[in-house]
PDB file of N, CA and C in Angstrom:
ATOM      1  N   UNK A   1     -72.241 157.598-140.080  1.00  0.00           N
ATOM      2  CA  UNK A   1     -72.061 157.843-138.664  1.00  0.00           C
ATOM      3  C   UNK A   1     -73.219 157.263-137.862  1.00  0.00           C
ATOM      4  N   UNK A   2     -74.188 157.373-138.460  1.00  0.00           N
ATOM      5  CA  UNK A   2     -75.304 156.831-137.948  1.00  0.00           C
ATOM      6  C   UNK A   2     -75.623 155.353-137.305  1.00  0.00           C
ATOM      7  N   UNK A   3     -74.692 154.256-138.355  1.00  0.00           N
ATOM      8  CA  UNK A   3     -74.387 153.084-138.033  1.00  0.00           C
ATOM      9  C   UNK A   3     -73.872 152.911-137.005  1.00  0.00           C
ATOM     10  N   UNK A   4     -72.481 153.346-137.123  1.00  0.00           N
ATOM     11  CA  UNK A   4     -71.504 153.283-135.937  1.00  0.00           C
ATOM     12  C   UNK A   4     -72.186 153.637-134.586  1.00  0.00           C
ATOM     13  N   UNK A   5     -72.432 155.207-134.698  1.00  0.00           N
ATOM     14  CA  UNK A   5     -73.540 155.414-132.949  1.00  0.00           C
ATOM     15  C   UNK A   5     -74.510 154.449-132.645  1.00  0.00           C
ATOM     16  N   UNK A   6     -75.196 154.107-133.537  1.00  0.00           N
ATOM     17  CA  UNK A   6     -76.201 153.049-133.000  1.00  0.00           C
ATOM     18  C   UNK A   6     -76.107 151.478-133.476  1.00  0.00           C
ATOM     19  N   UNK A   7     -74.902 151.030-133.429  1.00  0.00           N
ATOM     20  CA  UNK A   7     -74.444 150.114-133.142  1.00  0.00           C
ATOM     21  C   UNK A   7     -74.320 149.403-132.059  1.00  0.00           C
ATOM     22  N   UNK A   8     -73.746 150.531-130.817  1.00  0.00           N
ATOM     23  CA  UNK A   8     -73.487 150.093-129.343  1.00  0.00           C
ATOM     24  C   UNK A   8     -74.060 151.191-128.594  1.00  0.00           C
ATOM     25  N   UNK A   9     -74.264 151.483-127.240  1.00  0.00           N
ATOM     26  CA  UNK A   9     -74.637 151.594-126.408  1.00  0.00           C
ATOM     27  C   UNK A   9     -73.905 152.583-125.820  1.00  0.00           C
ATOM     28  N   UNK A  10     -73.342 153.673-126.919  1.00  0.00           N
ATOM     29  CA  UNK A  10     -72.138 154.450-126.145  1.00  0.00           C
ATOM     30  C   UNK A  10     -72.618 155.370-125.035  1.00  0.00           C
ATOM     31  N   UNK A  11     -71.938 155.718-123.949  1.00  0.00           N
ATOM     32  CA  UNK A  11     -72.023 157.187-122.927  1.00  0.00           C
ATOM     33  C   UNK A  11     -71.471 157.809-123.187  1.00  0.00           C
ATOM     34  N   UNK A  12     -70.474 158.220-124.519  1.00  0.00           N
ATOM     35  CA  UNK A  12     -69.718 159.438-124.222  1.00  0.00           C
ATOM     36  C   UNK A  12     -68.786 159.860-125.458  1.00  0.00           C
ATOM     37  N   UNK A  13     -69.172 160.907-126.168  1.00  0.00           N
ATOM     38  CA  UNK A  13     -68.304 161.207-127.028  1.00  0.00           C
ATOM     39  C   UNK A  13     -66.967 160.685-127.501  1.00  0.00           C
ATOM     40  N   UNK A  14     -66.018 160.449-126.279  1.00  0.00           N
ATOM     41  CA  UNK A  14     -65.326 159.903-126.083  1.00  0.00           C
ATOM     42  C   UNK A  14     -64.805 158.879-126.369  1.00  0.00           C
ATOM     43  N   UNK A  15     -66.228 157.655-125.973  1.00  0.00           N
ATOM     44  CA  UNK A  15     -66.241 156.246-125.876  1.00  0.00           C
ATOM     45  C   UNK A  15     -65.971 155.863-127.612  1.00  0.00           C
ATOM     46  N   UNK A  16     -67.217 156.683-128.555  1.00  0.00           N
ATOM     47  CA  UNK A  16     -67.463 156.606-129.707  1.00  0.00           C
ATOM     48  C   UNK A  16     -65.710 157.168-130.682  1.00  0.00           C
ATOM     49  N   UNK A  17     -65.086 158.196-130.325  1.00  0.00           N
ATOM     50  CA  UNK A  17     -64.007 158.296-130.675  1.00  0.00           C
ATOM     51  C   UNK A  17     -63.144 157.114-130.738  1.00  0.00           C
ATOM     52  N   UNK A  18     -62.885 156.537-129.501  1.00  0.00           N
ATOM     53  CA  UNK A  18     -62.175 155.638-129.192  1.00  0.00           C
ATOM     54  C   UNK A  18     -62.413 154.470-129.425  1.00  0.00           C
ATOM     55  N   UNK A  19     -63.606 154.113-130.061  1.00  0.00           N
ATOM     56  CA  UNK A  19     -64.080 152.704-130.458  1.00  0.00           C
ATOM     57  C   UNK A  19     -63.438 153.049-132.096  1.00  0.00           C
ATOM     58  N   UNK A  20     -63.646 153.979-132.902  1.00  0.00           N
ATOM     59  CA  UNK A  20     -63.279 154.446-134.255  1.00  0.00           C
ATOM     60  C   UNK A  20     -61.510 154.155-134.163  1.00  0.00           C
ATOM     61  N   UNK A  21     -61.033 154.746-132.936  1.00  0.00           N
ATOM     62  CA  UNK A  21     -59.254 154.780-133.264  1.00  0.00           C
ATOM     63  C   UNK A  21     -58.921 156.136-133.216  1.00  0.00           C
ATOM     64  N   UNK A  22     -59.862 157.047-133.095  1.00  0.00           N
ATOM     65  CA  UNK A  22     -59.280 158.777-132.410  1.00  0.00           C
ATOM     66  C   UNK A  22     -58.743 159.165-131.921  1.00  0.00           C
ATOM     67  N   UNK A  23     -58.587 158.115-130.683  1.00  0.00           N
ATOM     68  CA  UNK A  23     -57.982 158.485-129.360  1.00  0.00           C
ATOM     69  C   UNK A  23     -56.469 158.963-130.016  1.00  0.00           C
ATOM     70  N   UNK A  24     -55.400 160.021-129.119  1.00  0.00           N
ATOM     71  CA  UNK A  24     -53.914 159.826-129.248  1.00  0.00           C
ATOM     72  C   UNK A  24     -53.305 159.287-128.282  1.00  0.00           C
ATOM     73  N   UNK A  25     -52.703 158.546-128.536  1.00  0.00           N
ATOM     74  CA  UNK A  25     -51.472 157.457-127.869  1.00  0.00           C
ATOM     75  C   UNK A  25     -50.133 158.865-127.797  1.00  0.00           C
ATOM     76  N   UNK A  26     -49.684 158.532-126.496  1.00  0.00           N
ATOM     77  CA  UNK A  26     -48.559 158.964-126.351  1.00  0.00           C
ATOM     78  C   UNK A  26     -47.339 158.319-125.756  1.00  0.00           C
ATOM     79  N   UNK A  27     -46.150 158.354-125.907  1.00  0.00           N
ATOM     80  CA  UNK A  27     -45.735 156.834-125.814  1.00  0.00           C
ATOM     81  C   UNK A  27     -44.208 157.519-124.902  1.00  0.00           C
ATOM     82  N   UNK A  28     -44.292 158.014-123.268  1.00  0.00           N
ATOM     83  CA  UNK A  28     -43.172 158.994-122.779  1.00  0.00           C
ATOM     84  C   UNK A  28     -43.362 158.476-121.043  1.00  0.00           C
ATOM     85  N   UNK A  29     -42.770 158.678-120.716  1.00  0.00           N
ATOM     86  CA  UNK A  29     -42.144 158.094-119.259  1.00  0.00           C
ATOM     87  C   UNK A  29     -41.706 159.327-118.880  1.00  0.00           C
ATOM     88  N   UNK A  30     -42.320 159.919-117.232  1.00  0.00           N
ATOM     89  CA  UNK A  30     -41.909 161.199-117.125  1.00  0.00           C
ATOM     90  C   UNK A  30     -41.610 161.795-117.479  1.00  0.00           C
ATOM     91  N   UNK A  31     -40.514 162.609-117.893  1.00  0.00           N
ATOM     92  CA  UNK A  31     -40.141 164.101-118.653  1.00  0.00           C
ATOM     93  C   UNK A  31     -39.835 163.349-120.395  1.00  0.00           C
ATOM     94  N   UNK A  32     -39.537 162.131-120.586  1.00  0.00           N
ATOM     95  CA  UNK A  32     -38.726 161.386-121.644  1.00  0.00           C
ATOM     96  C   UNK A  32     -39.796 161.366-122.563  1.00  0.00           C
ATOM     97  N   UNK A  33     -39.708 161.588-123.844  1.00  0.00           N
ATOM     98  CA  UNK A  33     -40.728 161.194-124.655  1.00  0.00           C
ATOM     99  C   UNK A  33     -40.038 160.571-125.585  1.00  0.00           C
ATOM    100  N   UNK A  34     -40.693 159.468-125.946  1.00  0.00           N
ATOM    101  CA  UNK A  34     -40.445 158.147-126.864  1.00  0.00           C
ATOM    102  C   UNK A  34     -40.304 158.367-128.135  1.00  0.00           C
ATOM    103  N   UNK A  35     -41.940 159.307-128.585  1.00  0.00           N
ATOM    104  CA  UNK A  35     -41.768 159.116-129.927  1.00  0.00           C
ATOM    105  C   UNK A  35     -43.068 160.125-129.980  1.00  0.00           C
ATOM    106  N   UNK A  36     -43.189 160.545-131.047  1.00  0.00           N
ATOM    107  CA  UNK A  36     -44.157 161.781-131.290  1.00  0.00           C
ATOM    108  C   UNK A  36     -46.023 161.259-130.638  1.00  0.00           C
ATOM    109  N   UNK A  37     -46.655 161.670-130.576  1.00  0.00           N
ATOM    110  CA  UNK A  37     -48.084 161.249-130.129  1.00  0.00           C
ATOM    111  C   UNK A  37     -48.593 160.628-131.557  1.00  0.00           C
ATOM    112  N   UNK A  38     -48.944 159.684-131.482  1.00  0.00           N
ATOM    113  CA  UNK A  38     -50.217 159.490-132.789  1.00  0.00           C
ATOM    114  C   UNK A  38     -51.644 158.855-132.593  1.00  0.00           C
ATOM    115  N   UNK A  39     -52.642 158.278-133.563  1.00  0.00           N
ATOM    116  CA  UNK A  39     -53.541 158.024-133.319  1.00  0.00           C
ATOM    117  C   UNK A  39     -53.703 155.982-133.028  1.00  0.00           C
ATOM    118  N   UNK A  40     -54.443 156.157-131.993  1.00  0.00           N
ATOM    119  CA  UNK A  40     -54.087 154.977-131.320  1.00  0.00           C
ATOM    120  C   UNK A  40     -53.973 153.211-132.683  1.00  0.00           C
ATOM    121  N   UNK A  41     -55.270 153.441-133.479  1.00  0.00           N
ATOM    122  CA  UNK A  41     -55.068 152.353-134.799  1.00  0.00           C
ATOM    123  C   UNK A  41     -56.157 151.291-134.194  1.00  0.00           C
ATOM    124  N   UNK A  42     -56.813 151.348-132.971  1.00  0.00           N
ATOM    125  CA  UNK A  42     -57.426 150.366-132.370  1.00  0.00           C
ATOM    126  C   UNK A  42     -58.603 150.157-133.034  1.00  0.00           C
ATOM    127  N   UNK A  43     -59.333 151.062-133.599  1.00  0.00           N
ATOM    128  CA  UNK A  43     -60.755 150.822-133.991  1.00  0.00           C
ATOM    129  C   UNK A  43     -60.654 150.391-135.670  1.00  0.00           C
ATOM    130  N   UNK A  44     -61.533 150.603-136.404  1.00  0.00           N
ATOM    131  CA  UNK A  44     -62.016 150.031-137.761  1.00  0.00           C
ATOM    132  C   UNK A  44     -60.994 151.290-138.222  1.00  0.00           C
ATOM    133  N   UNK A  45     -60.166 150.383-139.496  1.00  0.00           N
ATOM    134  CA  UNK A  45     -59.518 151.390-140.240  1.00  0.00           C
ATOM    135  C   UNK A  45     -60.309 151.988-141.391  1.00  0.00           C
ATOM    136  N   UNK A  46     -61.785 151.430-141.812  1.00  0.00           N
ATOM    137  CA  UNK A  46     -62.100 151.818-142.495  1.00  0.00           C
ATOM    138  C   UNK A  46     -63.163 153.261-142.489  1.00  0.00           C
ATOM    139  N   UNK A  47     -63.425 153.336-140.885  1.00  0.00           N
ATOM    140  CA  UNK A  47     -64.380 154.435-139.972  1.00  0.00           C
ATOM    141  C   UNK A  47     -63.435 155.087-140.416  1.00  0.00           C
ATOM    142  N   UNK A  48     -62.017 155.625-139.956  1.00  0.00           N
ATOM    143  CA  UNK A  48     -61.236 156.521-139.694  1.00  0.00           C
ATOM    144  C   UNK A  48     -60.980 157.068-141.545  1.00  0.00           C
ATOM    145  N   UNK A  49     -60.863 156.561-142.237  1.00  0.00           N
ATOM    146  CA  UNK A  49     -60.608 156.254-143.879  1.00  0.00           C
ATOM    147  C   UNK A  49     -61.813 157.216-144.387  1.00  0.00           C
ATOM    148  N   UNK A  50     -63.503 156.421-143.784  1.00  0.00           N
ATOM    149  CA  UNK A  50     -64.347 157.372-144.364  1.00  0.00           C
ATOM    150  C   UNK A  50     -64.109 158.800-143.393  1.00  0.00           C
ATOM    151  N   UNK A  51     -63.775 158.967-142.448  1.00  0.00           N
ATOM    152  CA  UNK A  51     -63.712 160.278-142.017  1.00  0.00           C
ATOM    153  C   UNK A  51     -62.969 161.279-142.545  1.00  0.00           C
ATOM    154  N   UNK A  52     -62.081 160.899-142.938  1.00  0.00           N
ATOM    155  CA  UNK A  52     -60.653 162.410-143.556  1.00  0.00           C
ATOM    156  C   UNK A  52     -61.305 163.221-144.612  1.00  0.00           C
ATOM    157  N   UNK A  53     -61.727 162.952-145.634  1.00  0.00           N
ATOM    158  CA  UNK A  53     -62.835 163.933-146.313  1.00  0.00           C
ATOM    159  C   UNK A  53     -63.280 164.489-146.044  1.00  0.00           C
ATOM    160  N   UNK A  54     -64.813 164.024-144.823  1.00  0.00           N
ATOM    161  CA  UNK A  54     -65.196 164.883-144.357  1.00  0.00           C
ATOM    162  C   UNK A  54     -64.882 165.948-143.597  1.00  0.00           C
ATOM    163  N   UNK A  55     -63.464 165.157-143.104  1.00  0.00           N
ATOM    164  CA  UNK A  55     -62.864 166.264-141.845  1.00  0.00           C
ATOM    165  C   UNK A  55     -61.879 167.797-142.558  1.00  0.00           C
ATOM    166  N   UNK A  56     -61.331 167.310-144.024  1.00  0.00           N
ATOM    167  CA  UNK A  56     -61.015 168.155-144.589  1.00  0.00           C
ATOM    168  C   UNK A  56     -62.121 169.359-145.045  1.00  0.00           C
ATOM    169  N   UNK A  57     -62.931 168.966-145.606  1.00  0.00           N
ATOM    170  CA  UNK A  57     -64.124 169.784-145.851  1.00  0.00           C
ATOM    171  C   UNK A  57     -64.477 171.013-144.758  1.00  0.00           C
ATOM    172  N   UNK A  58     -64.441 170.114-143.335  1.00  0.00           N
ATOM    173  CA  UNK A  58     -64.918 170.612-142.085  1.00  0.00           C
ATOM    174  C   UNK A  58     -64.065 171.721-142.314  1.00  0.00           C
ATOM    175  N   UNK A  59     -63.113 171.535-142.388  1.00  0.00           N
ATOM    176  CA  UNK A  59     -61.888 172.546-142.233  1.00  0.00           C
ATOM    177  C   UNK A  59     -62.004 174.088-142.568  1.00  0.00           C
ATOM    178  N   UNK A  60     -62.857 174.389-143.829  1.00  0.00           N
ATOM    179  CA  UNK A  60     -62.648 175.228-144.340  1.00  0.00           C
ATOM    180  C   UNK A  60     -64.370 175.710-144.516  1.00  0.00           C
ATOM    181  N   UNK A  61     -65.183 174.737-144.073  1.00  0.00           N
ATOM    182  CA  UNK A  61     -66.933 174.970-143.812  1.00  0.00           C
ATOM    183  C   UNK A  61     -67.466 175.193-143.009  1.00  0.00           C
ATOM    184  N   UNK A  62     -66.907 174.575-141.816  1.00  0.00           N
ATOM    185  CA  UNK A  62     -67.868 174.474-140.624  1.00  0.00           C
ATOM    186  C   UNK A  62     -66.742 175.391-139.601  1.00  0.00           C
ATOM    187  N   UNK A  63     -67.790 176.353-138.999  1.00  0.00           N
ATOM    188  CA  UNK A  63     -66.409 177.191-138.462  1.00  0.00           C
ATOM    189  C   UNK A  63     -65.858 176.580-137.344  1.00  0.00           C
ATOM    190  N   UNK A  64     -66.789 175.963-135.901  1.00  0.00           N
ATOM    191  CA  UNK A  64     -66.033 175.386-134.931  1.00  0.00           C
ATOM    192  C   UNK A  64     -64.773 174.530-135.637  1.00  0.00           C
ATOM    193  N   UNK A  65     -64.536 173.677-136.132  1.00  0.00           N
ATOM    194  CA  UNK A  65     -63.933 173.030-136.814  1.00  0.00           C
ATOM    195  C   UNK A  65     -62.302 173.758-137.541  1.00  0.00           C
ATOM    196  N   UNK A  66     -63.049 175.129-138.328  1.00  0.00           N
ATOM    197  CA  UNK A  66     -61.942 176.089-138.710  1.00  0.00           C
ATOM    198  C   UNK A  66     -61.004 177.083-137.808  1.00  0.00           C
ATOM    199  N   UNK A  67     -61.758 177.075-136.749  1.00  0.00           N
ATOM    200  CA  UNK A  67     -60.930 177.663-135.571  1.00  0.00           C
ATOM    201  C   UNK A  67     -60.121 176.857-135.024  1.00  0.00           C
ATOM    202  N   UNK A  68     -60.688 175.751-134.673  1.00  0.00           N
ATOM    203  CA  UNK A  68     -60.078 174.968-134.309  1.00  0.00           C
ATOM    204  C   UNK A  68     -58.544 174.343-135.102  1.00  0.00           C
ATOM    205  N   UNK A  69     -58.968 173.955-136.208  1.00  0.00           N
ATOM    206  CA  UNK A  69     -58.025 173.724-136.946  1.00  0.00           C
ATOM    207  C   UNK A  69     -56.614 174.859-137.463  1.00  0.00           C
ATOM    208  N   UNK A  70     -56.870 175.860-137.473  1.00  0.00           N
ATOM    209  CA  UNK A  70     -56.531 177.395-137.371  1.00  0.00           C
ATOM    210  C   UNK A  70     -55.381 177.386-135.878  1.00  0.00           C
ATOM    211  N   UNK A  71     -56.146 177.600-134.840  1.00  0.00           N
ATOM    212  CA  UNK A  71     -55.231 177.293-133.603  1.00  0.00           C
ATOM    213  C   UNK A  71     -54.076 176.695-133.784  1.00  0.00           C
ATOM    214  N   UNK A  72     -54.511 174.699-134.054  1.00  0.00           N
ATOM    215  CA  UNK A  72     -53.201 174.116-134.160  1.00  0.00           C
ATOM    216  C   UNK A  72     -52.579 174.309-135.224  1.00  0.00           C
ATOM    217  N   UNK A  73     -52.541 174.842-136.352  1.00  0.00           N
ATOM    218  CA  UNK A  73     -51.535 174.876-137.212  1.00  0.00           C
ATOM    219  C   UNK A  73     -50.884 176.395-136.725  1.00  0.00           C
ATOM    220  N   UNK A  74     -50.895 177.523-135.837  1.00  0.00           N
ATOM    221  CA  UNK A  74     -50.612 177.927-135.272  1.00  0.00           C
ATOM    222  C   UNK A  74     -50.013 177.921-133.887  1.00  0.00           C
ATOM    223  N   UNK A  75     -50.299 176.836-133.459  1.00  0.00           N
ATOM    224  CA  UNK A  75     -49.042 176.335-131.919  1.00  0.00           C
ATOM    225  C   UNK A  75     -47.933 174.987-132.793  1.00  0.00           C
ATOM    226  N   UNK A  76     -48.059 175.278-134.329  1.00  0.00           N
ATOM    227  CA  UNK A  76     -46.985 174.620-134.879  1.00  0.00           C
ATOM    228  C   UNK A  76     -47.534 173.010-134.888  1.00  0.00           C
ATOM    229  N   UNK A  77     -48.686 172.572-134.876  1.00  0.00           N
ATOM    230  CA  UNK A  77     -49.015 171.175-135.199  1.00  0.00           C
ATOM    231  C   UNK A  77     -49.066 171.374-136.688  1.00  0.00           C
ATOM    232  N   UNK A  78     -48.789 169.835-137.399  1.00  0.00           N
ATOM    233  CA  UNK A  78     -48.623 169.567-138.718  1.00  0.00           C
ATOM    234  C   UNK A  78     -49.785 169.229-139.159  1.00  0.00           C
ATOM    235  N   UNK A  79     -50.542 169.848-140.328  1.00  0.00           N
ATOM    236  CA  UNK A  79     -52.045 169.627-140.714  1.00  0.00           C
ATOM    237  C   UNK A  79     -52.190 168.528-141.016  1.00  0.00           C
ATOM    238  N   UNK A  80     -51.625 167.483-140.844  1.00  0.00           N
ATOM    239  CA  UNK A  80     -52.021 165.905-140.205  1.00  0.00           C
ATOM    240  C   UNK A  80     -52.713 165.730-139.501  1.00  0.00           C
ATOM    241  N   UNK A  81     -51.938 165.907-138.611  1.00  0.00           N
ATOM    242  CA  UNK A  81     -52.630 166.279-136.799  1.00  0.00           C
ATOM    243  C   UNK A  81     -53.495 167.222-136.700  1.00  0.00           C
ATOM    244  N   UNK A  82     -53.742 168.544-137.604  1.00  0.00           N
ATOM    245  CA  UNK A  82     -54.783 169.378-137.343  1.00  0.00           C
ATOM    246  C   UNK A  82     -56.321 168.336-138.192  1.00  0.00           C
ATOM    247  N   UNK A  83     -55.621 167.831-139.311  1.00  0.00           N
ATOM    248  CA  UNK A  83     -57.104 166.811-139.600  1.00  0.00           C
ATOM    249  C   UNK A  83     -57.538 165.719-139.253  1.00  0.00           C
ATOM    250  N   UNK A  84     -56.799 165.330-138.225  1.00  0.00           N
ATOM    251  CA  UNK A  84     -56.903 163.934-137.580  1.00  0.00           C
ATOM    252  C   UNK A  84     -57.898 164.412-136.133  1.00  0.00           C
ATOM    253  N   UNK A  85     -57.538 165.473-135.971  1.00  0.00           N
ATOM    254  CA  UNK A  85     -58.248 166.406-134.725  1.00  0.00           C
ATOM    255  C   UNK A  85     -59.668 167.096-135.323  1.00  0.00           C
ATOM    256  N   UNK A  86     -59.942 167.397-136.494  1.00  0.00           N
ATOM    257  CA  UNK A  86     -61.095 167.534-136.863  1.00  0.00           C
ATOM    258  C   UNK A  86     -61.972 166.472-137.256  1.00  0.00           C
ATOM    259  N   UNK A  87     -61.104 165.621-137.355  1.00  0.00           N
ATOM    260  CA  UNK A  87     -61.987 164.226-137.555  1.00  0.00           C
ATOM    261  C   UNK A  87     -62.780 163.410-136.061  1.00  0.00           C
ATOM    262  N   UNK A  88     -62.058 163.927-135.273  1.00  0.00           N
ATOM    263  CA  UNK A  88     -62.423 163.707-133.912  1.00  0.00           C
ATOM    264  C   UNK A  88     -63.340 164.807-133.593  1.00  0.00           C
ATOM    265  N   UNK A  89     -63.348 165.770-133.841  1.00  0.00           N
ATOM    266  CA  UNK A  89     -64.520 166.512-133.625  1.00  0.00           C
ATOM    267  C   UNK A  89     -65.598 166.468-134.451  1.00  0.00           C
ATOM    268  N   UNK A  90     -65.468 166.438-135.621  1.00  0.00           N
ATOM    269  CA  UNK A  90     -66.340 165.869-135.797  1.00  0.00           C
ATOM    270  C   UNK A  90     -67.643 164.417-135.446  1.00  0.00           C
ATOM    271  N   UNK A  91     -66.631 163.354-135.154  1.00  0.00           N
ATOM    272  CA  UNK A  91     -67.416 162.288-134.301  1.00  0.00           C
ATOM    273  C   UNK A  91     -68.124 162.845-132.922  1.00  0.00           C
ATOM    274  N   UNK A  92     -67.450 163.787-132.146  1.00  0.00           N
ATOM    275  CA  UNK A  92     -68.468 164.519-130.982  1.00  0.00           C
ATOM    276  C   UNK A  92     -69.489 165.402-131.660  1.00  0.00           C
ATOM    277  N   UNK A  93     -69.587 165.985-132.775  1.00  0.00           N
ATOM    278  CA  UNK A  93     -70.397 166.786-133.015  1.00  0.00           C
ATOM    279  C   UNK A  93     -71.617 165.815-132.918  1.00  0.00           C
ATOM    280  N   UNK A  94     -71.322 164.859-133.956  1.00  0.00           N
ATOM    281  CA  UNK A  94     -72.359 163.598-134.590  1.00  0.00           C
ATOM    282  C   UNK A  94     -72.837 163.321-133.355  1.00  0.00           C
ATOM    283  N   UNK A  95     -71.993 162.859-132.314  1.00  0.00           N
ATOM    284  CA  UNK A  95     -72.623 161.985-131.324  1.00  0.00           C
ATOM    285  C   UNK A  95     -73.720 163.177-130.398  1.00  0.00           C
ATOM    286  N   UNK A  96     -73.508 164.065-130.176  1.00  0.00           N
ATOM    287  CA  UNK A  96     -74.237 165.762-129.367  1.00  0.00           C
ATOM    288  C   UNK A  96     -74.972 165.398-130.238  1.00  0.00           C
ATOM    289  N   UNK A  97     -75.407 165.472-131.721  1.00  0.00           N
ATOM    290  CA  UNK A  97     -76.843 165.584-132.564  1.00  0.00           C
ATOM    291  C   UNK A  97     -77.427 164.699-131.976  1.00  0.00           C
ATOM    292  N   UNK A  98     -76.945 163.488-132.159  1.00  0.00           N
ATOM    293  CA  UNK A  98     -77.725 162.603-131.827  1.00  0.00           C
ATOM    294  C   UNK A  98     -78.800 162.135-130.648  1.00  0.00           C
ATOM    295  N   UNK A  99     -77.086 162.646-129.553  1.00  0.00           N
ATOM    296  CA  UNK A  99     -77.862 162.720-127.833  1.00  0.00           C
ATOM    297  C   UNK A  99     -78.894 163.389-128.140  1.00  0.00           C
ATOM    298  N   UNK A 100     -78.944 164.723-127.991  1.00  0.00           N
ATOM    299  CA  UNK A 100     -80.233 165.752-127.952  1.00  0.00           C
ATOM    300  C   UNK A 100     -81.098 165.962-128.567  1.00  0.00           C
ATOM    301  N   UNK A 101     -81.252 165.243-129.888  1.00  0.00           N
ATOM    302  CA  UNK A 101     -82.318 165.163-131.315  1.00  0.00           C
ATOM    303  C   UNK A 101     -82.491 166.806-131.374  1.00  0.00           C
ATOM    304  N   UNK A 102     -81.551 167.641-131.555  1.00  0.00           N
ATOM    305  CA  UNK A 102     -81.603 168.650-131.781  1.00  0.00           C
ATOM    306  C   UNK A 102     -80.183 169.262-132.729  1.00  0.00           C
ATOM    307  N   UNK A 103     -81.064 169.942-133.513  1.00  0.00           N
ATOM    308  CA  UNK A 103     -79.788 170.204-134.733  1.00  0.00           C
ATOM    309  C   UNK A 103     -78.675 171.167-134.347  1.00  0.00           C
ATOM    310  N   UNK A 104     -77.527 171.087-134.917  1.00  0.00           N
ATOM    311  CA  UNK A 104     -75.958 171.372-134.549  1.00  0.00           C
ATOM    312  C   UNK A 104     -76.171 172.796-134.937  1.00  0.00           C
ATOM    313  N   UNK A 105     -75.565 173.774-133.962  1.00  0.00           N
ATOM    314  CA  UNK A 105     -75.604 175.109-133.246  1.00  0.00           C
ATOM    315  C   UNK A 105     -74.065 175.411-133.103  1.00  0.00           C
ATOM    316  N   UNK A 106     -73.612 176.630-134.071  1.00  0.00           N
ATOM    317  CA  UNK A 106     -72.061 176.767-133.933  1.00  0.00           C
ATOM    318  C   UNK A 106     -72.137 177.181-133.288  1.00  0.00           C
ATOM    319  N   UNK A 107     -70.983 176.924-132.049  1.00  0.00           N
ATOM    320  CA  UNK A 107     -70.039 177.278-130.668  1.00  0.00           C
ATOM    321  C   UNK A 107     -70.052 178.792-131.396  1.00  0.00           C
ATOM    322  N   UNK A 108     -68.567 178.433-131.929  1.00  0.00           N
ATOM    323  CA  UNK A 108     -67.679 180.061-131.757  1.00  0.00           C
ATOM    324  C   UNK A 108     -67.802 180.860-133.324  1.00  0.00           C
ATOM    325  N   UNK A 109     -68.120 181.709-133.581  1.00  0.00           N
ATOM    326  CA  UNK A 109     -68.195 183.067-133.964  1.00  0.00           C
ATOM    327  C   UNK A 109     -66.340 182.896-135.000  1.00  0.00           C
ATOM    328  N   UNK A 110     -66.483 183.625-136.560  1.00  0.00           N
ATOM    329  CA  UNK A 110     -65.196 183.352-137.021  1.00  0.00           C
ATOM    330  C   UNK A 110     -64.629 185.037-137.256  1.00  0.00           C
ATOM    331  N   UNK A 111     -64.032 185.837-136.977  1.00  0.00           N
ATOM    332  CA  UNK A 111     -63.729 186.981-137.353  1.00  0.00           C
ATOM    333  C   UNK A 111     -63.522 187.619-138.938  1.00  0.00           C
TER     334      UNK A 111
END
């Protein structure tokens, strides 16, 4: 991850997602939807490739991550999409360490 962030010149969690291929594409014309949402394919297939491991791991280690992931397989997303979404959070986590040179601080609390 380290490469990738300091590779370019990013501003924004975001930017760094979307250079990888994170982003979701949705492909619907007012009320009409085309075809299910997926992940856009634009960036390095091999960034996105090393991520799913880790993002599985996340899943069940890191709690922001497990709540998260928890939620959507509960509003009925397919744990595809719930690890394709931890893989994206994960890249914001990375990129927050980095901004602030200060080490990663869990959000939310797991019951």
């Amino acid at each position: 991850m380290l490469v990738i962030l300091k590779s370019r010149s990013f501003t924004s969690a975001q930017e760094v997602a979307s250079f990888i291929g994170l982003n979701p594409i949705e492909k619907r014309s007012g009320m009409t939807e085309y075809r299910r949402p997926r992940l856009s394919k634009a960036g390095n297939g091999y960034f996105r490739q090393s991520l799913f491991f880790p993002a599985m791991v996340a899943t069940s280690k890191n709690p922001d991550i497990k709540v998260q992931y928890k939620r959507l397989l509960a509003n009925g997303k397919s744990k595809m999409c719930a690890i394709r979404a931890a893989m994206r959070k994960l890249v914001h986590i990375c990129y927050g360490v980095l901004k602030s040179q200060e080490p990663y601080k869990v959000q939310s609390v797991i019951e």
